[in-house]
C-alpha atoms as a PDB file:
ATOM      1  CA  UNK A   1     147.935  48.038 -79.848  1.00  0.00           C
ATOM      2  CA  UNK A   2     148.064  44.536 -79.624  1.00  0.00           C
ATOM      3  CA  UNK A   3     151.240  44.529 -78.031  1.00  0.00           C
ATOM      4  CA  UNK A   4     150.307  46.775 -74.975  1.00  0.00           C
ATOM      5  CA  UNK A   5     147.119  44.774 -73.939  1.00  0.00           C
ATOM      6  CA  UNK A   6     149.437  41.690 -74.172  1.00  0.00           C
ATOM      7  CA  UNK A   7     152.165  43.109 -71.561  1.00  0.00           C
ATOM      8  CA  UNK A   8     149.274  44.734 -69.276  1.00  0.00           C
ATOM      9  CA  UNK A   9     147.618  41.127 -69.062  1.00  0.00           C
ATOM     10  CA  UNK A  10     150.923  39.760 -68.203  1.00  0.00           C
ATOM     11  CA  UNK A  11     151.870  42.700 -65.525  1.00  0.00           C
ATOM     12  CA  UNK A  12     148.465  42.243 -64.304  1.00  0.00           C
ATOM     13  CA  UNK A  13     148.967  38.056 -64.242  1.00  0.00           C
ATOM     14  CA  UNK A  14     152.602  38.603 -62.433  1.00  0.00           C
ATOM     15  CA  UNK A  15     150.684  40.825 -59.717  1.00  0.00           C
ATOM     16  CA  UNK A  16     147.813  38.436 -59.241  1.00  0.00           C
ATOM     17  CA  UNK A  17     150.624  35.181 -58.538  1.00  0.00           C
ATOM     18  CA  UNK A  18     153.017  37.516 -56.243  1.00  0.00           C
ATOM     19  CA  UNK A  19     149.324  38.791 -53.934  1.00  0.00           C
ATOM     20  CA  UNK A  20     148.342  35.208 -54.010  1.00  0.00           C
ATOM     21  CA  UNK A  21     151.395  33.960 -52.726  1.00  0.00           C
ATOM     22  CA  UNK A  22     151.722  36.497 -50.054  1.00  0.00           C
ATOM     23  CA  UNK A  23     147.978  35.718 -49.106  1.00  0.00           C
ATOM     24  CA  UNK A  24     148.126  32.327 -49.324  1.00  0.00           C
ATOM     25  CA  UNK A  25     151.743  31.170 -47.946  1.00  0.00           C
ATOM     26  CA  UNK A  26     154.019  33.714 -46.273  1.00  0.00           C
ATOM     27  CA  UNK A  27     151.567  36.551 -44.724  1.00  0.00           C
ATOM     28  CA  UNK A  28     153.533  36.805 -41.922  1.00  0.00           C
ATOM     29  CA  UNK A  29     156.964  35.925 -42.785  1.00  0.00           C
ATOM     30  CA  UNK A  30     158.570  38.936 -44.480  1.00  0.00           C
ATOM     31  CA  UNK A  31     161.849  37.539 -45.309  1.00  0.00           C
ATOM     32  CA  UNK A  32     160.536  34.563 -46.920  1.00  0.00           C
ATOM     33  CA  UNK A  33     157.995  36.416 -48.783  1.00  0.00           C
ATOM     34  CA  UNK A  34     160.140  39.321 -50.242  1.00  0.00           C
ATOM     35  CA  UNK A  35     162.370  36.320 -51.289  1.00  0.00           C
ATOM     36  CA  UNK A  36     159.957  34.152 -52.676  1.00  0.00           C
ATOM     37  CA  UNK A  37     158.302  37.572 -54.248  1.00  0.00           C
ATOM     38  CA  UNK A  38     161.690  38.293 -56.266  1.00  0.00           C
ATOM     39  CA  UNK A  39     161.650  34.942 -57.551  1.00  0.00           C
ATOM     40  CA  UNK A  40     158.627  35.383 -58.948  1.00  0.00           C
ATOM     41  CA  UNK A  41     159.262  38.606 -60.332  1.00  0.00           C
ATOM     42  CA  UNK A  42     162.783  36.629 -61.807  1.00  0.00           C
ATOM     43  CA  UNK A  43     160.894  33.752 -63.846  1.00  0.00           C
ATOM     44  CA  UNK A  44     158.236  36.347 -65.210  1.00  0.00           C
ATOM     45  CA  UNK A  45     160.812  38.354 -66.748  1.00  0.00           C
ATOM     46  CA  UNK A  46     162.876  35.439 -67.482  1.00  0.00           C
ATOM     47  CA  UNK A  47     159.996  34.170 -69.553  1.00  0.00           C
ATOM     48  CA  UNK A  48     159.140  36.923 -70.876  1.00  0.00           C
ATOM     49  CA  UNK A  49     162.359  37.807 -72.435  1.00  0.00           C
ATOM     50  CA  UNK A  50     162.091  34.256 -73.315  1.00  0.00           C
ATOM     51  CA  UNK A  51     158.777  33.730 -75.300  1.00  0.00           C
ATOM     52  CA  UNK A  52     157.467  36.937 -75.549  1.00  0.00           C
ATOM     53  CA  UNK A  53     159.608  39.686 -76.467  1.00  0.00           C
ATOM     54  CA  UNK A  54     159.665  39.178 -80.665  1.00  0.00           C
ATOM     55  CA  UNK A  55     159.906  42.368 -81.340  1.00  0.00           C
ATOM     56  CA  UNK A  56     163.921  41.472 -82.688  1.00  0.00           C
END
């Protein structure tokens, strides 16, 4: 059970960052955005592959 609150908080973290970012920086620059936005979506799973997936 553990394990399932742990990825939602970390969906729910990688969610917050990409909205922020759009907010924040690139709200009217689409390109930019959905390339900044894949990034970001890169280094989550990148560290979670990384550091949180134990389960081998």
């Amino acid at each position: 059970m553990s394990r399932n609150i742990t990825v939602v908080v970390y969906l729910l973290a990688m969610v917050v960052t990409v909205v922020a970012v759009d907010l924040l920086f690139f709200r009217h620059r689409f390109r930019e955005r959905l390339i900044f936005n894949i990034g970001i979506v890169m280094v989550y799973i990148a560290f979670y592959l990384t550091f949180l997936n134990s389960h081998h």
